[in-house]
C-alpha atoms as a PDB file:
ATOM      1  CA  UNK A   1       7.719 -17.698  20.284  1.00  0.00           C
ATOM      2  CA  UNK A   2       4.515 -18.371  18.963  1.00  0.00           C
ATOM      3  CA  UNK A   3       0.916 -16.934  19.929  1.00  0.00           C
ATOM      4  CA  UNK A   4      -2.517 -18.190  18.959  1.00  0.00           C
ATOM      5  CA  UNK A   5      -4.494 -16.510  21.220  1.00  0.00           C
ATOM      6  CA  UNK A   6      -8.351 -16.080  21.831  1.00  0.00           C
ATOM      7  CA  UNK A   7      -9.687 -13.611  19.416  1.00  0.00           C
ATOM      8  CA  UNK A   8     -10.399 -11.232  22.087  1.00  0.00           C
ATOM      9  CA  UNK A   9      -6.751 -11.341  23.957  1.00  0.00           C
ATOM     10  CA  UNK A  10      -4.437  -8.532  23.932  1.00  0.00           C
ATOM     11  CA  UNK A  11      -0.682  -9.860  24.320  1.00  0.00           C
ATOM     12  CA  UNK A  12       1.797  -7.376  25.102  1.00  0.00           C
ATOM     13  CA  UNK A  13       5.810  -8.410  24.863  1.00  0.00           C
ATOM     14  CA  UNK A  14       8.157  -5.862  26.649  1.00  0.00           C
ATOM     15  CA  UNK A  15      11.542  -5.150  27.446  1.00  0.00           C
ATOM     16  CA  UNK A  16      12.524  -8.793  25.309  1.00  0.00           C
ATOM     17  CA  UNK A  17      15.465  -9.490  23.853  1.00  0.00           C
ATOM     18  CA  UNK A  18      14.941 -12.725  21.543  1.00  0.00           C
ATOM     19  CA  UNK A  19      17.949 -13.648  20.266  1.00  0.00           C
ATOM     20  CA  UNK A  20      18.275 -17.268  18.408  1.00  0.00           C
ATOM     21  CA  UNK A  21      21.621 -17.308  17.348  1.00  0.00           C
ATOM     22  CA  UNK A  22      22.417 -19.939  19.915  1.00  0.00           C
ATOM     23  CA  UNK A  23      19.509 -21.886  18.044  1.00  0.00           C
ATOM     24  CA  UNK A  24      20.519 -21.213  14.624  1.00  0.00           C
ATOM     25  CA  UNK A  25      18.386 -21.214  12.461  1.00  0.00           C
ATOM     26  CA  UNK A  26      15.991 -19.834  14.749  1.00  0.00           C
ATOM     27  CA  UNK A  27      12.314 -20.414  12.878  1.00  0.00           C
ATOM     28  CA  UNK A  28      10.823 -17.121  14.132  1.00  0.00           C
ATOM     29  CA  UNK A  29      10.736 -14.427  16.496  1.00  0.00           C
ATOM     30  CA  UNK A  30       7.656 -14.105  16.867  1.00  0.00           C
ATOM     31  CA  UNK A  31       5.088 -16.349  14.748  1.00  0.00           C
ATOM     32  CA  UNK A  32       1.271 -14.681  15.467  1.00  0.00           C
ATOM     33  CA  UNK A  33      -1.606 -16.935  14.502  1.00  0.00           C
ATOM     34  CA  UNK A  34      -4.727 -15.275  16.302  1.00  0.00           C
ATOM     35  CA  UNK A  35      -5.316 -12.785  18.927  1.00  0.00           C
ATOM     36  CA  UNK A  36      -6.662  -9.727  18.768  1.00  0.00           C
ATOM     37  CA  UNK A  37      -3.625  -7.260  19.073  1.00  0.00           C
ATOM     38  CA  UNK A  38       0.282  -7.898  19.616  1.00  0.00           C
ATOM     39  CA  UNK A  39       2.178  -5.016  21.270  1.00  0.00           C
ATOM     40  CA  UNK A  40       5.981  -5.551  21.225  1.00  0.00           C
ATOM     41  CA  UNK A  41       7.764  -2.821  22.830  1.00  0.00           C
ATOM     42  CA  UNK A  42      11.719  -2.011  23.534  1.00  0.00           C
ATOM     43  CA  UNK A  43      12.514  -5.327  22.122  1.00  0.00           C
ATOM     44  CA  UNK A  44      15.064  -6.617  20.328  1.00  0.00           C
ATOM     45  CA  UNK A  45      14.631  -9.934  17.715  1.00  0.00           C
ATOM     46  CA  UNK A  46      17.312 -11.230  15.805  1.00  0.00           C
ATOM     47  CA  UNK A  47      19.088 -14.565  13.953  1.00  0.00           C
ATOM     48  CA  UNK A  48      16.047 -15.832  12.937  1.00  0.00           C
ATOM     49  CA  UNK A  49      16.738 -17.787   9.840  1.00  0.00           C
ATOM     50  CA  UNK A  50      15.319 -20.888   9.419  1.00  0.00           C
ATOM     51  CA  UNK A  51      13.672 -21.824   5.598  1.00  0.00           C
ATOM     52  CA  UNK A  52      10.557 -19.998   4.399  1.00  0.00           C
ATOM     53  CA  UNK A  53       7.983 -20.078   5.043  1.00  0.00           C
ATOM     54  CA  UNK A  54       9.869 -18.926   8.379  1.00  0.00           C
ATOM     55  CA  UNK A  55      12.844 -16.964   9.200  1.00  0.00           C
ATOM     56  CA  UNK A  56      10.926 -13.553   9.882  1.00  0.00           C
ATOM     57  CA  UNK A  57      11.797 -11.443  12.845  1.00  0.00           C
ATOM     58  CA  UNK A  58       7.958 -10.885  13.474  1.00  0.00           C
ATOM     59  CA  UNK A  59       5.790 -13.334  11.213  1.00  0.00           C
ATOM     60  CA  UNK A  60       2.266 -12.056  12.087  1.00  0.00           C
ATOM     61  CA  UNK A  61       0.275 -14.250  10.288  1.00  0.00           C
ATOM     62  CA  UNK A  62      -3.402 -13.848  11.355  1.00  0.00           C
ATOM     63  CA  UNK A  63      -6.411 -16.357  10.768  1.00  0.00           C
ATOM     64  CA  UNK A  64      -8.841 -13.017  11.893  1.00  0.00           C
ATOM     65  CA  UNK A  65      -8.855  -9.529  12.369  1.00  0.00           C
ATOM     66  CA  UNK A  66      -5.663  -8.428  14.022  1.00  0.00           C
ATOM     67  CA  UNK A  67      -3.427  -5.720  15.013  1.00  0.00           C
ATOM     68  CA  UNK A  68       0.584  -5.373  15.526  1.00  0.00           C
ATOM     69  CA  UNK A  69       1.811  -2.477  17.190  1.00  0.00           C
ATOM     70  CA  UNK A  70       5.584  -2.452  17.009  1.00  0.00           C
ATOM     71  CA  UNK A  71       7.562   0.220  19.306  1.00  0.00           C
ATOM     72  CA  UNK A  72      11.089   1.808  20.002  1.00  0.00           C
ATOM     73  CA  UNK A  73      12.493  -1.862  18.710  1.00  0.00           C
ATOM     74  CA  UNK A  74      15.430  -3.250  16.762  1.00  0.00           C
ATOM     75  CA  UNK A  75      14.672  -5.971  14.616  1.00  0.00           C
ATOM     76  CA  UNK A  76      17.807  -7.118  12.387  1.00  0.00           C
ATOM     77  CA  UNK A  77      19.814 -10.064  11.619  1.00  0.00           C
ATOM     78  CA  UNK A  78      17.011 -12.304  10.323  1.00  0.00           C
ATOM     79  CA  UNK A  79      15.744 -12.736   7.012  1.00  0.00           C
ATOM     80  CA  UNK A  80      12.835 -10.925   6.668  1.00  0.00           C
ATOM     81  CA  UNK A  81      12.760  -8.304   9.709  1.00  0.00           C
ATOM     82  CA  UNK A  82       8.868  -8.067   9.620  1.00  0.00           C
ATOM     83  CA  UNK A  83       6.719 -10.149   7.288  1.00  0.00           C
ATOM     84  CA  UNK A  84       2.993  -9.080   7.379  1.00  0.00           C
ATOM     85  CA  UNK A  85       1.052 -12.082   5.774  1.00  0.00           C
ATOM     86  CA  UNK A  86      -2.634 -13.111   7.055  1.00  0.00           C
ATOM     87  CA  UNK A  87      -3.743 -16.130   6.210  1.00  0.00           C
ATOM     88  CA  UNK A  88      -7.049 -16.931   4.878  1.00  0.00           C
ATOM     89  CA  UNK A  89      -9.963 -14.610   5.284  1.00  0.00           C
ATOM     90  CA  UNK A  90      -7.439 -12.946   7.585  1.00  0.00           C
ATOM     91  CA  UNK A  91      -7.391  -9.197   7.903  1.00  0.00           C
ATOM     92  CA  UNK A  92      -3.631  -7.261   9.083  1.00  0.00           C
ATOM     93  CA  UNK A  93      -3.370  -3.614  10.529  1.00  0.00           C
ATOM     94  CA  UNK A  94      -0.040  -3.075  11.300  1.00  0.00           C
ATOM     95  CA  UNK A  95       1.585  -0.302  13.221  1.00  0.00           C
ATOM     96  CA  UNK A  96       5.300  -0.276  13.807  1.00  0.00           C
ATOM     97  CA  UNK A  97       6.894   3.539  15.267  1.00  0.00           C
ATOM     98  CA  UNK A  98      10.393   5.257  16.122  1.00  0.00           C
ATOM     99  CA  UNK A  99      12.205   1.228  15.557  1.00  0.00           C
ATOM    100  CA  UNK A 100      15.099   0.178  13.578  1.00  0.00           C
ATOM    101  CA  UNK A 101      14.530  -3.251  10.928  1.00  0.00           C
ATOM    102  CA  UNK A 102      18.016  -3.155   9.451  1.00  0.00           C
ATOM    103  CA  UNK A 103      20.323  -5.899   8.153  1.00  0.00           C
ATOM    104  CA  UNK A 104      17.949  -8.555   7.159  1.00  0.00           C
ATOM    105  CA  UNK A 105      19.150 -11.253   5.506  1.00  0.00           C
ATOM    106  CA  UNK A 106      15.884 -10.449   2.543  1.00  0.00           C
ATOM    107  CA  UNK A 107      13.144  -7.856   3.387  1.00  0.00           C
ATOM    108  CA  UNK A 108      13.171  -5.314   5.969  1.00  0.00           C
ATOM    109  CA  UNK A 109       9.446  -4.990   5.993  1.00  0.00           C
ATOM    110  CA  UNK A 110       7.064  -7.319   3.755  1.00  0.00           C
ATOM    111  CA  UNK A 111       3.593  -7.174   3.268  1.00  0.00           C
ATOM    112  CA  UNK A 112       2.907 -10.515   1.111  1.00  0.00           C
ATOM    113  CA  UNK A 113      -0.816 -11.107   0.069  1.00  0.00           C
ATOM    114  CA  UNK A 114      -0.267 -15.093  -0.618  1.00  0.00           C
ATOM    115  CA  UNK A 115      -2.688 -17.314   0.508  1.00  0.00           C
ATOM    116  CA  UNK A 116      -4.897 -14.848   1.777  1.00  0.00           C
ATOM    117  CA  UNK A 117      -8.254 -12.525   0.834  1.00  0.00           C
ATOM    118  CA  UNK A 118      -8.303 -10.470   3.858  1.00  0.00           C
ATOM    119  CA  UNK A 119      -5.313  -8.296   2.477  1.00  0.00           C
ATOM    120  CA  UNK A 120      -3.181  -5.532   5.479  1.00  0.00           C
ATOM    121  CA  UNK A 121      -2.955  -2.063   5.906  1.00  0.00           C
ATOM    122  CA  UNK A 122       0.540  -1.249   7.574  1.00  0.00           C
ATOM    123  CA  UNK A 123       1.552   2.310   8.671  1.00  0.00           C
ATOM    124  CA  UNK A 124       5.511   2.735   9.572  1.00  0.00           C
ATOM    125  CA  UNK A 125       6.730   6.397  10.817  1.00  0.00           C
ATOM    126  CA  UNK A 126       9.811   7.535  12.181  1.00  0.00           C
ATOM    127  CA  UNK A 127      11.754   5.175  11.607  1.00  0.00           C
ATOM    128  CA  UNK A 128      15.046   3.593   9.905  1.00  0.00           C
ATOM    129  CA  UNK A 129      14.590   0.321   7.323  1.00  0.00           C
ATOM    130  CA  UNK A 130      18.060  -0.119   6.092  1.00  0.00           C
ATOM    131  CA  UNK A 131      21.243  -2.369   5.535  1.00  0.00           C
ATOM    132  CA  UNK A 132      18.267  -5.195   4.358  1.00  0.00           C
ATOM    133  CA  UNK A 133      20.162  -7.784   1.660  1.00  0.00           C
ATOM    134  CA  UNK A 134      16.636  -7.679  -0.751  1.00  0.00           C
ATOM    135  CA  UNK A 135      14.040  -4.506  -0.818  1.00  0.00           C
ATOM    136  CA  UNK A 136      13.726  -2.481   2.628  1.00  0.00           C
ATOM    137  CA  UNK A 137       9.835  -2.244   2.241  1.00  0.00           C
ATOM    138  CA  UNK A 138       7.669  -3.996  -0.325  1.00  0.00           C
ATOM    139  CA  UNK A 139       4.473  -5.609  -1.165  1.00  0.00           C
ATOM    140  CA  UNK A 140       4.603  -8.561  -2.955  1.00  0.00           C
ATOM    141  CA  UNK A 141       1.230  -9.440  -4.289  1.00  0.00           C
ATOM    142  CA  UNK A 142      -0.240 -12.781  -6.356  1.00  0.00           C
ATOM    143  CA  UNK A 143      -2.319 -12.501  -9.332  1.00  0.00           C
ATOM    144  CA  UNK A 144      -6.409 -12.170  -7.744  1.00  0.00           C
ATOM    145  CA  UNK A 145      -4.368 -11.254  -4.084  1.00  0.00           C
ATOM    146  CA  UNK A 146      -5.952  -8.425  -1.736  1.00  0.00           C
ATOM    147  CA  UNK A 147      -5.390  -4.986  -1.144  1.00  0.00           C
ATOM    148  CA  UNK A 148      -2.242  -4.336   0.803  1.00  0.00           C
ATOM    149  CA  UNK A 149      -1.185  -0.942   1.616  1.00  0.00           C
ATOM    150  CA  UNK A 150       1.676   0.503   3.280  1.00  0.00           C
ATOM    151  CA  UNK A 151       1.983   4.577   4.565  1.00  0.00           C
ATOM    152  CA  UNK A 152       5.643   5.490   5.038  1.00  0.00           C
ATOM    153  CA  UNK A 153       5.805   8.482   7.154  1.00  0.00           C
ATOM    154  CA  UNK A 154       9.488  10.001   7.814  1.00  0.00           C
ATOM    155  CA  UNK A 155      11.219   6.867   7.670  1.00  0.00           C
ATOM    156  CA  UNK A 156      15.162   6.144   6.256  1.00  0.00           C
ATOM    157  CA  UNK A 157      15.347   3.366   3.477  1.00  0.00           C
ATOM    158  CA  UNK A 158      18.853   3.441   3.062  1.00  0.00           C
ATOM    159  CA  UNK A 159      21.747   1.247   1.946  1.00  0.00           C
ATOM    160  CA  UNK A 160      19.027  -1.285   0.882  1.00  0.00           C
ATOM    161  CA  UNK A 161      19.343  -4.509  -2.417  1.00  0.00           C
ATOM    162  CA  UNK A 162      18.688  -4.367  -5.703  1.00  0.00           C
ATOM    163  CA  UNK A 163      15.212  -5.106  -5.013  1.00  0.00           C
ATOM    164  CA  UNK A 164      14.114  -1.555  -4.049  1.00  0.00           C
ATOM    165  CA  UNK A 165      13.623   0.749  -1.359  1.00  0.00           C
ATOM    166  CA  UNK A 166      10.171   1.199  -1.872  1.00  0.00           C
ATOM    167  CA  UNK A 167       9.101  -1.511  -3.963  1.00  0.00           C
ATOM    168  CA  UNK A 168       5.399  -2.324  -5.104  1.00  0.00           C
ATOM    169  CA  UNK A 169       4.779  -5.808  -6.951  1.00  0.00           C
ATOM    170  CA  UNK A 170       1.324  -6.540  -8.214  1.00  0.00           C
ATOM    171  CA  UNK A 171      -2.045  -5.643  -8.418  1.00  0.00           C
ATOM    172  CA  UNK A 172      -3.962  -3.944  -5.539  1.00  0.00           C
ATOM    173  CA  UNK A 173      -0.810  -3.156  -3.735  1.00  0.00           C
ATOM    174  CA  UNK A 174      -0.280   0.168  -3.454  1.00  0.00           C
ATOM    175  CA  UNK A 175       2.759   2.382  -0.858  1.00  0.00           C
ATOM    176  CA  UNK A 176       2.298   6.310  -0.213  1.00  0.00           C
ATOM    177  CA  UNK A 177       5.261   7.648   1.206  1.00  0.00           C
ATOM    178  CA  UNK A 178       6.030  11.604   2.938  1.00  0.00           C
ATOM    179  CA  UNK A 179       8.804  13.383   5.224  1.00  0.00           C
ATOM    180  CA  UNK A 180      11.370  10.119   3.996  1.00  0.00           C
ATOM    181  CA  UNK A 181      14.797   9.679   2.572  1.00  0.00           C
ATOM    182  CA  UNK A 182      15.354   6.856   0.204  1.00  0.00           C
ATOM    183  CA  UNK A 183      19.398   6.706  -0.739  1.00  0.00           C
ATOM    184  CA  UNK A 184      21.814   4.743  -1.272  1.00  0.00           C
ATOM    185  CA  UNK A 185      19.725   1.243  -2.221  1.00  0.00           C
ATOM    186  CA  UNK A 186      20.495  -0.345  -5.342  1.00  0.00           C
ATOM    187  CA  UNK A 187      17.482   0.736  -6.754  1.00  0.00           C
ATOM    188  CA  UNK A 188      15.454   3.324  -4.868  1.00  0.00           C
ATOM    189  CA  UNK A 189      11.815   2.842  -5.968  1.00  0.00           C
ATOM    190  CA  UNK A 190      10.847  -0.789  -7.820  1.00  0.00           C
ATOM    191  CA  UNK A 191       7.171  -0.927  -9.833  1.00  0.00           C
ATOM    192  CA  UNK A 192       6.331  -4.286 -11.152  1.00  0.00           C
ATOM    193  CA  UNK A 193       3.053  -5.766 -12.386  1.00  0.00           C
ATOM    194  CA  UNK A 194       0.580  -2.988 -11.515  1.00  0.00           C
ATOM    195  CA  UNK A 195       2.051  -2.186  -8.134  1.00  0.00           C
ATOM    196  CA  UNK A 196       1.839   1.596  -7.404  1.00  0.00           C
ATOM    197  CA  UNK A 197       3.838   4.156  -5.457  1.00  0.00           C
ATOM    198  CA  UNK A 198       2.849   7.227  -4.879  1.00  0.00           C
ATOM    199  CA  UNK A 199       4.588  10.335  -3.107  1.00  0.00           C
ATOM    200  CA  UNK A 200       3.508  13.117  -1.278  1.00  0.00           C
ATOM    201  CA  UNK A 201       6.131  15.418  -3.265  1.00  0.00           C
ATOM    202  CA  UNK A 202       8.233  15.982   0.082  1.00  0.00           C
ATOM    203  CA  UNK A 203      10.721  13.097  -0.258  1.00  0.00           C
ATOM    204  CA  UNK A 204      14.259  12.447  -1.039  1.00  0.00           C
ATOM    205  CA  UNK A 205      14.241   9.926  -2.873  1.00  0.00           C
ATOM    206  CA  UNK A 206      18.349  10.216  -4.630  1.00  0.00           C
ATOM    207  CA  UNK A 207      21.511   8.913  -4.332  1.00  0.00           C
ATOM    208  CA  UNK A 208      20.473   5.450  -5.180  1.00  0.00           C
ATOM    209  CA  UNK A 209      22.302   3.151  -7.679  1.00  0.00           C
ATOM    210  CA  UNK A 210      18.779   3.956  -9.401  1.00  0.00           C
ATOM    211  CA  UNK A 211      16.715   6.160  -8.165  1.00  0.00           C
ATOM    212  CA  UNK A 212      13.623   4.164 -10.030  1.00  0.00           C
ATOM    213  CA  UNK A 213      10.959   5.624 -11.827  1.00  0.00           C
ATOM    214  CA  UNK A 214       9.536   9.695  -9.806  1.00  0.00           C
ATOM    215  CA  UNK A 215       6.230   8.343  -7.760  1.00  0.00           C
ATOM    216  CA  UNK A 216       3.437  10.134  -9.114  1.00  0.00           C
ATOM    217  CA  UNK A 217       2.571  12.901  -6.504  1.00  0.00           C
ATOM    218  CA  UNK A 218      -0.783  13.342  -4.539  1.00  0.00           C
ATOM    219  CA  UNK A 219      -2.258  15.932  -2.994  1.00  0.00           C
ATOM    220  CA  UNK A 220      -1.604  15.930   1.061  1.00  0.00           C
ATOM    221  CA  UNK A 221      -5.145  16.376   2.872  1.00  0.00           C
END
């Protein structure tokens, strides 16, 4: 399914379940090009597998300002669950709530700043990333790329790859996370090439092949 939308049209998908294992390798769930917000709610995507740059659950690739607001949905099967990567000048804000990415064939959820200036601020709560092959969250950031940000707010990253958890990979990408349990992943949190993680000091982040290096902690406000 693919939207590219007027910049002023709200599209809201309910009550879907998009399932392309009859098509295999499905390209995408969902591809977003332009639009001004995506709602997808009580949906299920999965078997989406086709080559990169496809084979995302959601692909919300915006051209322009644009929202994603992802609720009570299970997203799993594909290879990344949820890849957040404008494109352009293209600017991301990304909400997903109480859904389930788990057993992705990669990422669970990826913000990727390539090929864009824009950059994304995501915000996932209450919810479960886990069973993902790769890393269950991460940013993965080019040399010169924008500033991504992800707030993890009583979510599960369990049972996650060796990639990480949590993991933050370059420059001006930067995760906070509070209220969540990180266990059982082959490595829990992953810092590489100034990425940053920080904690607000009331996580569990144990149990993991390796836990990864203690976030630094900041104050809650």
């Amino acid at each position: 399914m693919i939207i590219n939308a007027a910049a002023t049209d709200i599209i809201v998908l309910r009550g879907l379940d998009i399932d392309s294992a009859s098509a295999t390798p499905g390209l995408n769930g969902i591809r977003f090009l332009a639009g001004a917000a995506l709602h997808v709610e009580d949906c299920v995507i999965r078997s989406n597998t086709g080559a990169a740059p496809n084979g995302a659950g959601i692909l919300f690739s915006p051209s322009g300002t644009a929202e994603l607001y992802v609720h009570n949905s299970t997203i799993n099967g594909n290879n990344d669950g949820i890849r957040v990567q404008p494109t352009g000048a293209g600017v991301a804000k990304v909400m997903i709530d109480s859904s389930a990415i788990e057993n992705n064939n990669l990422a669970g959820l990826k913000a990727d700043g390539t090929s864009n200036t824009g950059g994304s601020n995501t915000t996932i709560v209450n919810s479960s990333v886990s069973g993902n092959t790769n890393a269950g969250i991460s940013i993965l950031n080019p040399v010169g790329g924008p500033i991504i940000k992800i707030g993890v707010d009583g979510v599960a990253v369990a049972n996650n790859g060796l990639a990480g958890g949590l993991r933050a990979e370059g420059a001006n990408a930067t995760i906070r996370v509070g209220r969540s349990t990180i266990s059982g992943n082959g490595l829990g949190t992953g810092i590489f090439s100034g990425g940053v993680i920080s904690s607000y000091g009331d996580n569990q982040i144990n149990g993991n092949t390796s836990d990864g290096p203690n976030p630094p902690i900041i104050p809650l406000k």
